[in-house]
PDB file of N, CA and C in Angstrom:
ATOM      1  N   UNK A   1     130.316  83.964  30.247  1.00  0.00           N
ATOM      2  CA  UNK A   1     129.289  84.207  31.234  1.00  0.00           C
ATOM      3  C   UNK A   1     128.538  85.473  30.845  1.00  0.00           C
ATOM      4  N   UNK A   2     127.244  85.431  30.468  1.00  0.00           N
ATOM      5  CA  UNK A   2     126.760  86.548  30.365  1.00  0.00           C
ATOM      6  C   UNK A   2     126.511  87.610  31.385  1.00  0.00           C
ATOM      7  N   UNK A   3     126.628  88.620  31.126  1.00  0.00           N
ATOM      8  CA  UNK A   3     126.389  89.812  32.373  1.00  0.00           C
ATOM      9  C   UNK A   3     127.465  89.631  33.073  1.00  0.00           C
ATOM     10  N   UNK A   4     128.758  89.309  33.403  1.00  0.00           N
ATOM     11  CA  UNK A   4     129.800  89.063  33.769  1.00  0.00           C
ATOM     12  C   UNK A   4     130.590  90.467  33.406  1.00  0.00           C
ATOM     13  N   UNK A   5     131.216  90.730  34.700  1.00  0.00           N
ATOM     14  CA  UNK A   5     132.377  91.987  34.949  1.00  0.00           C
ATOM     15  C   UNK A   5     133.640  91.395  35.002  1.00  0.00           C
ATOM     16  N   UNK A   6     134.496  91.901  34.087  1.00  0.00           N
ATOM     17  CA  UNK A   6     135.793  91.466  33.823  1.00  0.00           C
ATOM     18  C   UNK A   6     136.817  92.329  34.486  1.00  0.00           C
ATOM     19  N   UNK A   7     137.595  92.041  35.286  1.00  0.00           N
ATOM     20  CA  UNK A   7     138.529  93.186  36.227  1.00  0.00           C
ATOM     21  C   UNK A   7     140.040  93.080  36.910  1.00  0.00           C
ATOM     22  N   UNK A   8     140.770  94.001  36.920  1.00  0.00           N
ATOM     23  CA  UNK A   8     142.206  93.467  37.233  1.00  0.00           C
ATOM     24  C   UNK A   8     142.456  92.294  35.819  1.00  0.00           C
ATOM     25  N   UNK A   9     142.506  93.091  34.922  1.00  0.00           N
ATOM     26  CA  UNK A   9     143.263  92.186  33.547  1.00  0.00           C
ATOM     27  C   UNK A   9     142.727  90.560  33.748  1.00  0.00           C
ATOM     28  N   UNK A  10     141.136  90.697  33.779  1.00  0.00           N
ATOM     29  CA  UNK A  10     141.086  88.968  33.345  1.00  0.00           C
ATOM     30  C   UNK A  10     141.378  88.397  35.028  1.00  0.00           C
ATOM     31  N   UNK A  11     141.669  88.585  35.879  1.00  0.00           N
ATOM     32  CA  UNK A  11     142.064  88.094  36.740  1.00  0.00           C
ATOM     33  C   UNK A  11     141.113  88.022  37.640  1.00  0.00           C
ATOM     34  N   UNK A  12     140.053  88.955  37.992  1.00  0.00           N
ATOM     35  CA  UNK A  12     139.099  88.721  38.623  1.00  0.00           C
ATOM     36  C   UNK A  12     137.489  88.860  37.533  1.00  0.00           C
ATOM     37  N   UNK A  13     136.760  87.869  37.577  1.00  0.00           N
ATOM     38  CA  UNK A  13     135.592  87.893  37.349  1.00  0.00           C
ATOM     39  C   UNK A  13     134.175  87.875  38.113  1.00  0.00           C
ATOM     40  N   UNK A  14     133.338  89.046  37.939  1.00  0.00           N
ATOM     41  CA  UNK A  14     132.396  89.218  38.929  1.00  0.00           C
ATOM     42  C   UNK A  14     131.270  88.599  38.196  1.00  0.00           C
ATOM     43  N   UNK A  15     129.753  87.617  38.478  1.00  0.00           N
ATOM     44  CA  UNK A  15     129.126  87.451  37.972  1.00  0.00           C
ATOM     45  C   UNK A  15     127.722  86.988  38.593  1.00  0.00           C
ATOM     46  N   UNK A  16     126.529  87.050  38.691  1.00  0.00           N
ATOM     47  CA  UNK A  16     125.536  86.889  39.353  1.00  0.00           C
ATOM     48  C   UNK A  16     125.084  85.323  39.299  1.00  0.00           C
ATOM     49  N   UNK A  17     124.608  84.744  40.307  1.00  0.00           N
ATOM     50  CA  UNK A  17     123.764  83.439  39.774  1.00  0.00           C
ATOM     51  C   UNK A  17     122.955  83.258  41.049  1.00  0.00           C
ATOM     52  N   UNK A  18     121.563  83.127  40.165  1.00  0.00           N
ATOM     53  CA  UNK A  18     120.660  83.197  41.401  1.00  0.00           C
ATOM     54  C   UNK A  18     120.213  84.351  42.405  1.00  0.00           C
ATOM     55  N   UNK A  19     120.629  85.781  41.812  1.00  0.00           N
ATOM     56  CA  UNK A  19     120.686  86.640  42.207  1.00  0.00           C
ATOM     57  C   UNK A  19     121.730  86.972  43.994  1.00  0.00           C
ATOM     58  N   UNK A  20     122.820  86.250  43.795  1.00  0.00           N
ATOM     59  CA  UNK A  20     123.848  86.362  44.339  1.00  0.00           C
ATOM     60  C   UNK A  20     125.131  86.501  43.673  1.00  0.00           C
ATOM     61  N   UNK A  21     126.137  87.787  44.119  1.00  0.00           N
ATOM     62  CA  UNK A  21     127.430  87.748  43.216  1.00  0.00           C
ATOM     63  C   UNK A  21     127.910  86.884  43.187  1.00  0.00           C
ATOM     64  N   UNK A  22     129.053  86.376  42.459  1.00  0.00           N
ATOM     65  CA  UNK A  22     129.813  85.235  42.554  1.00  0.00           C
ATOM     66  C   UNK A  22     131.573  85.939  41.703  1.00  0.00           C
ATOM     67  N   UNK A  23     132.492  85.638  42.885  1.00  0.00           N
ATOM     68  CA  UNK A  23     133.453  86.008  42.298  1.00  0.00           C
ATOM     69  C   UNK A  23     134.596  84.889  41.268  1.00  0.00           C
ATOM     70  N   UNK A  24     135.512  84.802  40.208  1.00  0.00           N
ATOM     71  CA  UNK A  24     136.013  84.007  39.585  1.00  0.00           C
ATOM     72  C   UNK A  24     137.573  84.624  39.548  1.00  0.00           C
ATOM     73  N   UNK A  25     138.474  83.640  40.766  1.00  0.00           N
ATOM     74  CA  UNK A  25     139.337  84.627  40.601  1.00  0.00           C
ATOM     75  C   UNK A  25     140.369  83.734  39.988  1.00  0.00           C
ATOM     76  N   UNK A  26     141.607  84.099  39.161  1.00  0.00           N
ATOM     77  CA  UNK A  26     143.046  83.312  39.130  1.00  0.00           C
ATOM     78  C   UNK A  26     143.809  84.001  39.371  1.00  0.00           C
ATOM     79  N   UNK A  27     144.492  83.375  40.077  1.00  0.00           N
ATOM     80  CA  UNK A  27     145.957  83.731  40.803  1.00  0.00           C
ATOM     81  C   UNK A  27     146.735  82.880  40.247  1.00  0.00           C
ATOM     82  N   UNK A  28     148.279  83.789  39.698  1.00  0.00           N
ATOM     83  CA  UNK A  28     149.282  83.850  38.929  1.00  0.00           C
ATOM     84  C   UNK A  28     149.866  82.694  38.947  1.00  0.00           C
ATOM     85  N   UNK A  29     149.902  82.679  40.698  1.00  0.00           N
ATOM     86  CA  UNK A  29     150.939  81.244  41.107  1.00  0.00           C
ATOM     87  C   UNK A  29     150.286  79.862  40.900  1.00  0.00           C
ATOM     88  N   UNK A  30     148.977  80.142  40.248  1.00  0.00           N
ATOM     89  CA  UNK A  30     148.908  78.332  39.467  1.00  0.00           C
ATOM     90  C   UNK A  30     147.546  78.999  38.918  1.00  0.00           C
ATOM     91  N   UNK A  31     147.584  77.918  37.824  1.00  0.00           N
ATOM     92  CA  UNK A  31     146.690  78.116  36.516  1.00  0.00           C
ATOM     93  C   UNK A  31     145.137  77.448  36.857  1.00  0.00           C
ATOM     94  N   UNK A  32     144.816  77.340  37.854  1.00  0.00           N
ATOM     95  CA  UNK A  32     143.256  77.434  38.445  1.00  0.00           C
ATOM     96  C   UNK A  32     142.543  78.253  38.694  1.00  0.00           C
ATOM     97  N   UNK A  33     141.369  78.092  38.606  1.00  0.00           N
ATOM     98  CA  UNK A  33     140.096  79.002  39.063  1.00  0.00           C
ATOM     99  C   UNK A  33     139.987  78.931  40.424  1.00  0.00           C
ATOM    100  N   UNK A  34     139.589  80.172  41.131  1.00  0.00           N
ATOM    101  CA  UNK A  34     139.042  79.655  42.385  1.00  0.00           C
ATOM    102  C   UNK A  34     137.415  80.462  42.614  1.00  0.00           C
ATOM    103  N   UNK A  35     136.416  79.597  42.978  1.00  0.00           N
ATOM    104  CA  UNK A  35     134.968  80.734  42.549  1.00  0.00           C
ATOM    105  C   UNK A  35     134.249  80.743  43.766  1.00  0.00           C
ATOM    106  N   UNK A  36     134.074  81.957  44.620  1.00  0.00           N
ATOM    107  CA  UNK A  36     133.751  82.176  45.742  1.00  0.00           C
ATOM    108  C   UNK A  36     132.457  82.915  45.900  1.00  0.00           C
ATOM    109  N   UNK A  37     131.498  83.098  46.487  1.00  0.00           N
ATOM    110  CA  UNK A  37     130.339  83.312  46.761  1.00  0.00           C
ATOM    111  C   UNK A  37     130.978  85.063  47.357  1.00  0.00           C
ATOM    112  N   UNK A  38     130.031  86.246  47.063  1.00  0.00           N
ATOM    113  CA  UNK A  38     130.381  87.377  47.747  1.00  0.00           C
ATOM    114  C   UNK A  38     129.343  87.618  48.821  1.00  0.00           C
ATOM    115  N   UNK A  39     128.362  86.857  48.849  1.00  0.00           N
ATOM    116  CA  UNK A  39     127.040  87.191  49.535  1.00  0.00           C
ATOM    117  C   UNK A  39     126.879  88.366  49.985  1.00  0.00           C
ATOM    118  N   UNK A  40     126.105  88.829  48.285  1.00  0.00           N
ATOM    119  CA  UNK A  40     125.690  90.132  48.111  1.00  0.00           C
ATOM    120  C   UNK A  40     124.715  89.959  46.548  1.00  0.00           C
ATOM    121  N   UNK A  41     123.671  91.196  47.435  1.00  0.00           N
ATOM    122  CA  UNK A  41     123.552  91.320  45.633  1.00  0.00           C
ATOM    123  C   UNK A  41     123.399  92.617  45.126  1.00  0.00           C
ATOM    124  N   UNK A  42     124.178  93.572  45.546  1.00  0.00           N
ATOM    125  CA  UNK A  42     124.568  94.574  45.529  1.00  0.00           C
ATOM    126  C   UNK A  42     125.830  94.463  44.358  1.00  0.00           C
ATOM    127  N   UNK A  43     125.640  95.021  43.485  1.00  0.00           N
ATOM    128  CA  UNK A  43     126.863  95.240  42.379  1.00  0.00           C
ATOM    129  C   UNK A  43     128.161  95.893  42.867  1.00  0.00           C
ATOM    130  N   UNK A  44     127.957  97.048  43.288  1.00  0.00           N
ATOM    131  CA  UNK A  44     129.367  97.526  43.438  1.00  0.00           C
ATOM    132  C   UNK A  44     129.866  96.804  44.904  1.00  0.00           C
ATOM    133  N   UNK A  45     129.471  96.487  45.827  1.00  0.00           N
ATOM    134  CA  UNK A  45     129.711  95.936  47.273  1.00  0.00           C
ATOM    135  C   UNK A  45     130.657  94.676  46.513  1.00  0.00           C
ATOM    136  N   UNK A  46     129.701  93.951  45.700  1.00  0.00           N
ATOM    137  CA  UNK A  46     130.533  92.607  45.012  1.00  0.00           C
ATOM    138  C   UNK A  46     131.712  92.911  44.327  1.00  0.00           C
ATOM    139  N   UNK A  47     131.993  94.096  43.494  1.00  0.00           N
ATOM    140  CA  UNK A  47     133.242  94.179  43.090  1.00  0.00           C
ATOM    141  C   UNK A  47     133.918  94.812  44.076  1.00  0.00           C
ATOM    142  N   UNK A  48     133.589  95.708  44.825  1.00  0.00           N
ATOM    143  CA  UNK A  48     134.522  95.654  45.865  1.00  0.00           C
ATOM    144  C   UNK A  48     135.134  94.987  46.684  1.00  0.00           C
ATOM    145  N   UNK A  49     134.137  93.647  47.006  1.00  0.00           N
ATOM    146  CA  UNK A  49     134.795  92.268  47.989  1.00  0.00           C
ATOM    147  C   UNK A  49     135.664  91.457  47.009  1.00  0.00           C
ATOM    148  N   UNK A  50     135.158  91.399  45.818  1.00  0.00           N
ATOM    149  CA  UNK A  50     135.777  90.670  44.818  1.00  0.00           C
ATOM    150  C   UNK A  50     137.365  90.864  44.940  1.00  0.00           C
ATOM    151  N   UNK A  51     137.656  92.375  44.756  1.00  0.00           N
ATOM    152  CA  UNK A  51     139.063  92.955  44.959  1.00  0.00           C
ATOM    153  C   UNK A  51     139.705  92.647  45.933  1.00  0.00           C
ATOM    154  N   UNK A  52     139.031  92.962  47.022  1.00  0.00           N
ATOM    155  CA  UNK A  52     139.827  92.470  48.526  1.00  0.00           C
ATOM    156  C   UNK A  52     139.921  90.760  48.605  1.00  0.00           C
ATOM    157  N   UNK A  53     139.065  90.146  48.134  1.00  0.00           N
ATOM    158  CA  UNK A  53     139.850  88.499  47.758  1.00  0.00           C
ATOM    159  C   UNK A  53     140.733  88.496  46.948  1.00  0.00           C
ATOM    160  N   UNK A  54     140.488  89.133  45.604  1.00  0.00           N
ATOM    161  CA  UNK A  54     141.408  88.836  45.054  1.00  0.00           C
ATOM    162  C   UNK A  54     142.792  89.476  45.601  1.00  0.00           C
ATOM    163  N   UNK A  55     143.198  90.179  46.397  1.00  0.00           N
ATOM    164  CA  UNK A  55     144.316  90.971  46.921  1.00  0.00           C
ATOM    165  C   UNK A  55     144.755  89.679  47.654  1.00  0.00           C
ATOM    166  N   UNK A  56     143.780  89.317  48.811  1.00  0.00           N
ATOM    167  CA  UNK A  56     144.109  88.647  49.578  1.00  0.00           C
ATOM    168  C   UNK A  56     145.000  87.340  49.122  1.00  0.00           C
ATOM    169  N   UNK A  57     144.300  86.720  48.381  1.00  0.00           N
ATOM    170  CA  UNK A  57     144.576  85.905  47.579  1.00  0.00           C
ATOM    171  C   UNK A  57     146.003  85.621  47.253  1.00  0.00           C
ATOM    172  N   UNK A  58     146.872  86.882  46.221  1.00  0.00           N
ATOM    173  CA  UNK A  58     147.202  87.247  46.057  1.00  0.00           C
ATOM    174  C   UNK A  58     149.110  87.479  46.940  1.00  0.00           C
ATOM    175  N   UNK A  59     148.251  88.179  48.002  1.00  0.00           N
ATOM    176  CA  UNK A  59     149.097  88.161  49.499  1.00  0.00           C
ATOM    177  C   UNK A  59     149.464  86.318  49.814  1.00  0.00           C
ATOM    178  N   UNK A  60     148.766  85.514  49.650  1.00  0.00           N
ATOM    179  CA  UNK A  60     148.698  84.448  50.945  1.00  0.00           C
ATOM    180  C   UNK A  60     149.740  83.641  49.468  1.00  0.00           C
ATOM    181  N   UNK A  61     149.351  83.939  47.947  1.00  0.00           N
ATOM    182  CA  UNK A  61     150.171  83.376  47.177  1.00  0.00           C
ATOM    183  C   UNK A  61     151.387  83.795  47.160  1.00  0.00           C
ATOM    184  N   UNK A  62     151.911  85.134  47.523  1.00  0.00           N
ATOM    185  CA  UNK A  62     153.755  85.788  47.345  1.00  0.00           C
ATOM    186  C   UNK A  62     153.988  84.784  48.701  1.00  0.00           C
ATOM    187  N   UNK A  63     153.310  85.332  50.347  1.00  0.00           N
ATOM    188  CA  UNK A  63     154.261  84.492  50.850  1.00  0.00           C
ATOM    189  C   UNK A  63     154.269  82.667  50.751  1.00  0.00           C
ATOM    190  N   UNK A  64     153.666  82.755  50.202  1.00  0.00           N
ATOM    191  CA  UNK A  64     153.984  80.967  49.478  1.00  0.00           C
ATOM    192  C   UNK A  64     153.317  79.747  50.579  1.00  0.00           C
ATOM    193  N   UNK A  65     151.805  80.482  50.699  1.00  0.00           N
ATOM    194  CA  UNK A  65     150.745  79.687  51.433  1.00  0.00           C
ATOM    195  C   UNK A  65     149.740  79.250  50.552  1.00  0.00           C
ATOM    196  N   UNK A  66     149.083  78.169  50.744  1.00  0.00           N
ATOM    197  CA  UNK A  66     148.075  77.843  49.525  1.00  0.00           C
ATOM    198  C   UNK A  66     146.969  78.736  49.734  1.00  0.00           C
ATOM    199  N   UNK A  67     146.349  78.850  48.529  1.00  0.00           N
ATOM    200  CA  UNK A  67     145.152  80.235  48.338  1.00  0.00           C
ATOM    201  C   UNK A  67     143.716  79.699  49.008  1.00  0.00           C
ATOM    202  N   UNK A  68     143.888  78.107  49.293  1.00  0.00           N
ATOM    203  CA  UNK A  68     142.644  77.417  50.413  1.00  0.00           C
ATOM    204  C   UNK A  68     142.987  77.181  51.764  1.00  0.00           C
ATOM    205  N   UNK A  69     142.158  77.422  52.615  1.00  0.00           N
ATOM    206  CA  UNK A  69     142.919  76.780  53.947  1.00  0.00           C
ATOM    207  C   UNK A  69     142.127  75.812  54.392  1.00  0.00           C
ATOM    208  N   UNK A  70     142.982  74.123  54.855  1.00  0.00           N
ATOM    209  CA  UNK A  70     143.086  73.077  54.897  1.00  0.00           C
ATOM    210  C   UNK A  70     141.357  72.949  55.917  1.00  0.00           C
ATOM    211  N   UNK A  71     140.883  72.384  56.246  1.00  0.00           N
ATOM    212  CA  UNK A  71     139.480  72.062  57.065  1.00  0.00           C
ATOM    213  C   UNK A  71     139.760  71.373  58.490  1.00  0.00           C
ATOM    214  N   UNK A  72     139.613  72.109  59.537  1.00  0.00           N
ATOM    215  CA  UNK A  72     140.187  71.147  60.551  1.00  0.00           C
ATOM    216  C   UNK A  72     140.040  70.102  60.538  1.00  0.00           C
ATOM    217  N   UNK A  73     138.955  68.711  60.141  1.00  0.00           N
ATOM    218  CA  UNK A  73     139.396  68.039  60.218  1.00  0.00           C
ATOM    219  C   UNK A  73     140.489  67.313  59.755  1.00  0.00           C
ATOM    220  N   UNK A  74     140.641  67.980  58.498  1.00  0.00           N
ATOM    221  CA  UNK A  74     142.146  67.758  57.438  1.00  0.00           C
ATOM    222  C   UNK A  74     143.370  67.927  58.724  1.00  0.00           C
ATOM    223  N   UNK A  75     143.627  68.956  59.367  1.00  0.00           N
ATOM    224  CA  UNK A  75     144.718  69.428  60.080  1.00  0.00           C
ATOM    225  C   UNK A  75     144.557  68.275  61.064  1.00  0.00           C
ATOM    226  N   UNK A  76     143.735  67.754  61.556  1.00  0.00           N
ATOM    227  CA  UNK A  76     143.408  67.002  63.039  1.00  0.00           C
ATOM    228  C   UNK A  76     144.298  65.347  62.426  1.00  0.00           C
ATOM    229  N   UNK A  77     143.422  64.785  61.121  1.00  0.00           N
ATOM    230  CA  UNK A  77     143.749  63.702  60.685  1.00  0.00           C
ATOM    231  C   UNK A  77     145.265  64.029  60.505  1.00  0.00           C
ATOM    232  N   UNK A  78     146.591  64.838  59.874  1.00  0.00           N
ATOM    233  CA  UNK A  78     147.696  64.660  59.783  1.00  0.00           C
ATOM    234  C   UNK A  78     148.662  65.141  60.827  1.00  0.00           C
ATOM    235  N   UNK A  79     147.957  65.049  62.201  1.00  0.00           N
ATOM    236  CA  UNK A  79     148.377  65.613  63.307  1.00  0.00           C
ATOM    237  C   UNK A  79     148.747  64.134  64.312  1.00  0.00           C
ATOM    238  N   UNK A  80     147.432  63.604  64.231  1.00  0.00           N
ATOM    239  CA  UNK A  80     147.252  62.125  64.284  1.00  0.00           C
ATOM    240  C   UNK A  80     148.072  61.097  63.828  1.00  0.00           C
ATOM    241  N   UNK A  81     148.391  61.122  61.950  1.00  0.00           N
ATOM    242  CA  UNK A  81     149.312  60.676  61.955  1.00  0.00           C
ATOM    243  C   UNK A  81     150.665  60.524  62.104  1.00  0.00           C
ATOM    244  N   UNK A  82     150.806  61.806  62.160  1.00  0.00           N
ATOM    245  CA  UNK A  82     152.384  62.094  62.515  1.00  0.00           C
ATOM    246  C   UNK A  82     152.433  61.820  63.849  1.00  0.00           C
ATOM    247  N   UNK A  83     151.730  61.863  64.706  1.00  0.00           N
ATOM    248  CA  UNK A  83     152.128  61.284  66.578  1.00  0.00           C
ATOM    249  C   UNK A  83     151.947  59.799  66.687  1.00  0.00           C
ATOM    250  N   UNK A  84     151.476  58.779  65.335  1.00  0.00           N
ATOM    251  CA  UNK A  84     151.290  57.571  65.158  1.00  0.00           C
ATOM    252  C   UNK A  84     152.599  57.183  64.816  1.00  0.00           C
ATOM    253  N   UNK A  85     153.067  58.183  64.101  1.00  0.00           N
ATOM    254  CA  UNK A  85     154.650  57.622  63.110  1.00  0.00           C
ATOM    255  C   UNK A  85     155.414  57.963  64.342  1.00  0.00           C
ATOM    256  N   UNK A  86     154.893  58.517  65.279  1.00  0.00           N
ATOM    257  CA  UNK A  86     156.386  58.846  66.338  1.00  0.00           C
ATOM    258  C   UNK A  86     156.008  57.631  67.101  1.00  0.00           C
ATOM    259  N   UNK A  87     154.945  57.395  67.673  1.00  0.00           N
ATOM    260  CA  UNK A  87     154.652  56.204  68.294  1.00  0.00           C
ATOM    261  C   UNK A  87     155.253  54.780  67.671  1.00  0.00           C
ATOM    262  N   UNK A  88     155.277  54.793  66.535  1.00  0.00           N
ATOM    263  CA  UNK A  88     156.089  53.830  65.681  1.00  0.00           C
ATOM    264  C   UNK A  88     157.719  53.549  65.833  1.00  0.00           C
ATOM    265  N   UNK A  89     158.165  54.802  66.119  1.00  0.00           N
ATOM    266  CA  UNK A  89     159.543  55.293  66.124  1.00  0.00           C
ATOM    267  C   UNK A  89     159.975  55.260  67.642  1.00  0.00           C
ATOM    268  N   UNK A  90     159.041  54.984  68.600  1.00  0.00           N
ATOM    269  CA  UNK A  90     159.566  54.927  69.828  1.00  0.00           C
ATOM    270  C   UNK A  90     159.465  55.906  70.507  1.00  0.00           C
ATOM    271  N   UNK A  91     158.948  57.623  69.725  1.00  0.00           N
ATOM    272  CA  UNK A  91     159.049  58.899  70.457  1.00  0.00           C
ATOM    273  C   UNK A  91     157.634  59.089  71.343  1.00  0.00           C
ATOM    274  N   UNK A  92     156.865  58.900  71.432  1.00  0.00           N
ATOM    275  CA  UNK A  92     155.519  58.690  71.314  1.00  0.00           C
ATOM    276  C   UNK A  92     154.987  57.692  72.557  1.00  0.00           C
ATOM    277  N   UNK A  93     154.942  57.621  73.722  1.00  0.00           N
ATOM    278  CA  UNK A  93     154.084  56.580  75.030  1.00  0.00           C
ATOM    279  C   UNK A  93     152.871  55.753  74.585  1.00  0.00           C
ATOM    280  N   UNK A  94     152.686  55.264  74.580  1.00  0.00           N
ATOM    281  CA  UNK A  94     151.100  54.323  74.654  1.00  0.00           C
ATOM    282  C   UNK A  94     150.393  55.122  75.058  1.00  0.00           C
ATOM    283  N   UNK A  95     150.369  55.367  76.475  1.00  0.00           N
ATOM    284  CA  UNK A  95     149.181  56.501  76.729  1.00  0.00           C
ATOM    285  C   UNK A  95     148.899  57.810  76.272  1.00  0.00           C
ATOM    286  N   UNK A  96     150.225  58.680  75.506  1.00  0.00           N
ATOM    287  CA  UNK A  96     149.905  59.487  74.646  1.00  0.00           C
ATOM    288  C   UNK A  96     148.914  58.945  73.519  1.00  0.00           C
ATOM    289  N   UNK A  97     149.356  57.904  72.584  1.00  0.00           N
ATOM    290  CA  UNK A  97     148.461  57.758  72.002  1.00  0.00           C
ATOM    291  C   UNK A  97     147.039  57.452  72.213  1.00  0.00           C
ATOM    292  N   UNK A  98     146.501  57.065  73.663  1.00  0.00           N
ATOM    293  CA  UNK A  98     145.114  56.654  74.464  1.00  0.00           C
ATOM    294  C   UNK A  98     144.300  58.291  74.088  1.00  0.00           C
ATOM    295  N   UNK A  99     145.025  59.346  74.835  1.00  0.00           N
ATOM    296  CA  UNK A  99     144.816  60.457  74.662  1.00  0.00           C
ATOM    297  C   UNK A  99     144.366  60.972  73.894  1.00  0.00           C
ATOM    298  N   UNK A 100     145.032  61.008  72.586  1.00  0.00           N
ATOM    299  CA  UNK A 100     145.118  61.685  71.211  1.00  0.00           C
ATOM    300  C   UNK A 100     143.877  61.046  70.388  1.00  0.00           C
ATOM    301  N   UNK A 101     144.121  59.570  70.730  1.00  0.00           N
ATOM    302  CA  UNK A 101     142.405  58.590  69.863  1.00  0.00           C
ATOM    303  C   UNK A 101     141.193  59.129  70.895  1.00  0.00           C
ATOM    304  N   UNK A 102     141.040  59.429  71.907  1.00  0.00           N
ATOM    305  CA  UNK A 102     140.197  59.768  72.829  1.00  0.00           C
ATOM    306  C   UNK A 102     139.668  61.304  72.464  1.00  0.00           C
ATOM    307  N   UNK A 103     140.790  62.627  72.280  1.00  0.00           N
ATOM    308  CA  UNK A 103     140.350  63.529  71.873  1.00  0.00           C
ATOM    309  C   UNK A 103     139.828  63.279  70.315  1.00  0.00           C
ATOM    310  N   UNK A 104     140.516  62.655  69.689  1.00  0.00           N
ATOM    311  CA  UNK A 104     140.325  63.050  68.294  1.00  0.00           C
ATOM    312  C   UNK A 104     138.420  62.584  67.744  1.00  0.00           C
ATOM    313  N   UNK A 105     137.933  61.469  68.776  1.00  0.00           N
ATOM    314  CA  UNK A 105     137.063  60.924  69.049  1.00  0.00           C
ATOM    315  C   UNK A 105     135.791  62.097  69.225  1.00  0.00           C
ATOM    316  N   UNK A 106     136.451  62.985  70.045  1.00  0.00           N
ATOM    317  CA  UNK A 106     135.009  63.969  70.543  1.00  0.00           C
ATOM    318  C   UNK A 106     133.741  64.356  69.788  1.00  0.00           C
ATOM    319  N   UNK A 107     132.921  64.323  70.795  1.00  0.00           N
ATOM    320  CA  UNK A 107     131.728  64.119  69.520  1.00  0.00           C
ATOM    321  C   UNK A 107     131.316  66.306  69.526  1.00  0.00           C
ATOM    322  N   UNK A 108     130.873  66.136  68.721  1.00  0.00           N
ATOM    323  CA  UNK A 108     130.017  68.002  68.237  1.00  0.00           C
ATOM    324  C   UNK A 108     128.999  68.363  67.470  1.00  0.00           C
ATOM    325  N   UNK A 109     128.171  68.946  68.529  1.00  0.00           N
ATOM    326  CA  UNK A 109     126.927  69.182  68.124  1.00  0.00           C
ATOM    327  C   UNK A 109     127.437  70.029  66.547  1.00  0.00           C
ATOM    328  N   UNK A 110     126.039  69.470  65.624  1.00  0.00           N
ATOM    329  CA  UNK A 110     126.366  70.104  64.330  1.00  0.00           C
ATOM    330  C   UNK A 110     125.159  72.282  65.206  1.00  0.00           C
ATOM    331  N   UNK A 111     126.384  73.303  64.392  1.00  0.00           N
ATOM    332  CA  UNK A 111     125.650  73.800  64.529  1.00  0.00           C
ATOM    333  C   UNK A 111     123.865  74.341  63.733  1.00  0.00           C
ATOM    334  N   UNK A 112     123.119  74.685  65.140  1.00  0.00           N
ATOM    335  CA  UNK A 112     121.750  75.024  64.682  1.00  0.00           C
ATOM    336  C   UNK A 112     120.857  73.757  64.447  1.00  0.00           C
ATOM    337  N   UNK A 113     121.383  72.480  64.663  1.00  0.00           N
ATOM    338  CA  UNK A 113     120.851  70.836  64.705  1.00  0.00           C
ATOM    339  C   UNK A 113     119.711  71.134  66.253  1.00  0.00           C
ATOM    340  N   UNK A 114     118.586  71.155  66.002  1.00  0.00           N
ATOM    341  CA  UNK A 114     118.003  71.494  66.856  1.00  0.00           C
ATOM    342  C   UNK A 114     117.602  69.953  67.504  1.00  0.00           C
ATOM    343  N   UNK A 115     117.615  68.997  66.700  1.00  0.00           N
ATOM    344  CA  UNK A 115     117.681  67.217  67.016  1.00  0.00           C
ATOM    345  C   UNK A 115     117.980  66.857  68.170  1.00  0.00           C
ATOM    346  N   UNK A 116     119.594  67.160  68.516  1.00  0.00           N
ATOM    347  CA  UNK A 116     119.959  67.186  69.259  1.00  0.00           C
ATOM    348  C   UNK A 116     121.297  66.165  68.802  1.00  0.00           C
ATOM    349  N   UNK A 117     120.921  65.467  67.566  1.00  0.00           N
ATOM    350  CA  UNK A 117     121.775  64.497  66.590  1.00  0.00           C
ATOM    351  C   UNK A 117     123.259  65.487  66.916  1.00  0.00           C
ATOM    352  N   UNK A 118     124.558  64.399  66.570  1.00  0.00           N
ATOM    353  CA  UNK A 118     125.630  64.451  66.730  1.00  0.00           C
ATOM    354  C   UNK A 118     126.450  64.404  65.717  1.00  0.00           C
ATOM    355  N   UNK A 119     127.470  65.036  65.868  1.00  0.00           N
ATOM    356  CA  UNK A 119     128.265  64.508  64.566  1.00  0.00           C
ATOM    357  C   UNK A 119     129.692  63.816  65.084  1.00  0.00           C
ATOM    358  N   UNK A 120     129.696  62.766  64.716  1.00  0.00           N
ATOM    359  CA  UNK A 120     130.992  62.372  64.806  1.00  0.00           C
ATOM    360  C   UNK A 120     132.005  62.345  63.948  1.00  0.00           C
ATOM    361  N   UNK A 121     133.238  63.079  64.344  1.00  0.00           N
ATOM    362  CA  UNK A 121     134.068  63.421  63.720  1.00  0.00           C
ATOM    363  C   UNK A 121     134.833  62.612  63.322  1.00  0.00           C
ATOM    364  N   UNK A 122     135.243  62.516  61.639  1.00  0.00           N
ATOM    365  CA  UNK A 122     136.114  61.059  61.266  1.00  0.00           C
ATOM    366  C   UNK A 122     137.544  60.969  61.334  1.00  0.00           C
ATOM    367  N   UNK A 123     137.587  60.921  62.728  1.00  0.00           N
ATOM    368  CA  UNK A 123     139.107  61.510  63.086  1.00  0.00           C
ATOM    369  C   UNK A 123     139.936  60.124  63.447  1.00  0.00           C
ATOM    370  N   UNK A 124     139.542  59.159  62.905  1.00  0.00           N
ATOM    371  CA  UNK A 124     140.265  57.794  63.937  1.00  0.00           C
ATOM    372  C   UNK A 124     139.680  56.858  63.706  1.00  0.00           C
TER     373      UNK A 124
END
């Protein structure tokens, strides 16, 4: 990468595109990239945020959490299924499950959609 800041031994890379920083970090506990936007275009501000991700990072990898966090709808869909598998198993009422397809259903304005358009969530 040209014009690219190399920092913390290779481990964090700072680099511009589009006249926004862009950080390139790897963390120890697996052999991937992860490349995050600093929204900045301030040089030193960017290596400074750069660091505090990469710390963070870092932190969430010792106690043995993944370095992404899941998207609610990700969390919603395996929440769903697991009260389906209990419903399967007998733990689980019918009308719990009425409930759970009913919330998971809810509709949400996208934000700043001035339309008034909806988003429906692919929860079910």
């Amino acid at each position: 990468m040209e014009g690219a800041r190399y920092l913390e031994d290779g481990r964090l890379t700072i680099f511009k595109r589009s006249g926004i920083y862009y950080a390139r970090l790897r963390i120890a506990a697996s052999h991937k990239y992860i490349t995050r936007s600093l929204k900045t275009s301030n040089e030193q501000t960017a290596v400074d945020l750069g660091r505090r991700l990469l710390f963070q990072l870092e932190q969430r990898a010792e106690a043995g959490l993944p370095p992404k966090s899941k998207l609610f709808a990700a969390v919603i869909d395996d929440y769903i299924r697991h009260r389906e598998r209990d419903r399967r198993h007998g733990k689980t009422s019918a009308g719990m499950a009425r409930i759970r397809r009913a919330t998971g259903r809810r509709r949400y304005r996208r934000k700043g959609d001035a339309g008034g358009r909806h988003c429906r969530g692919d929860l079910g």
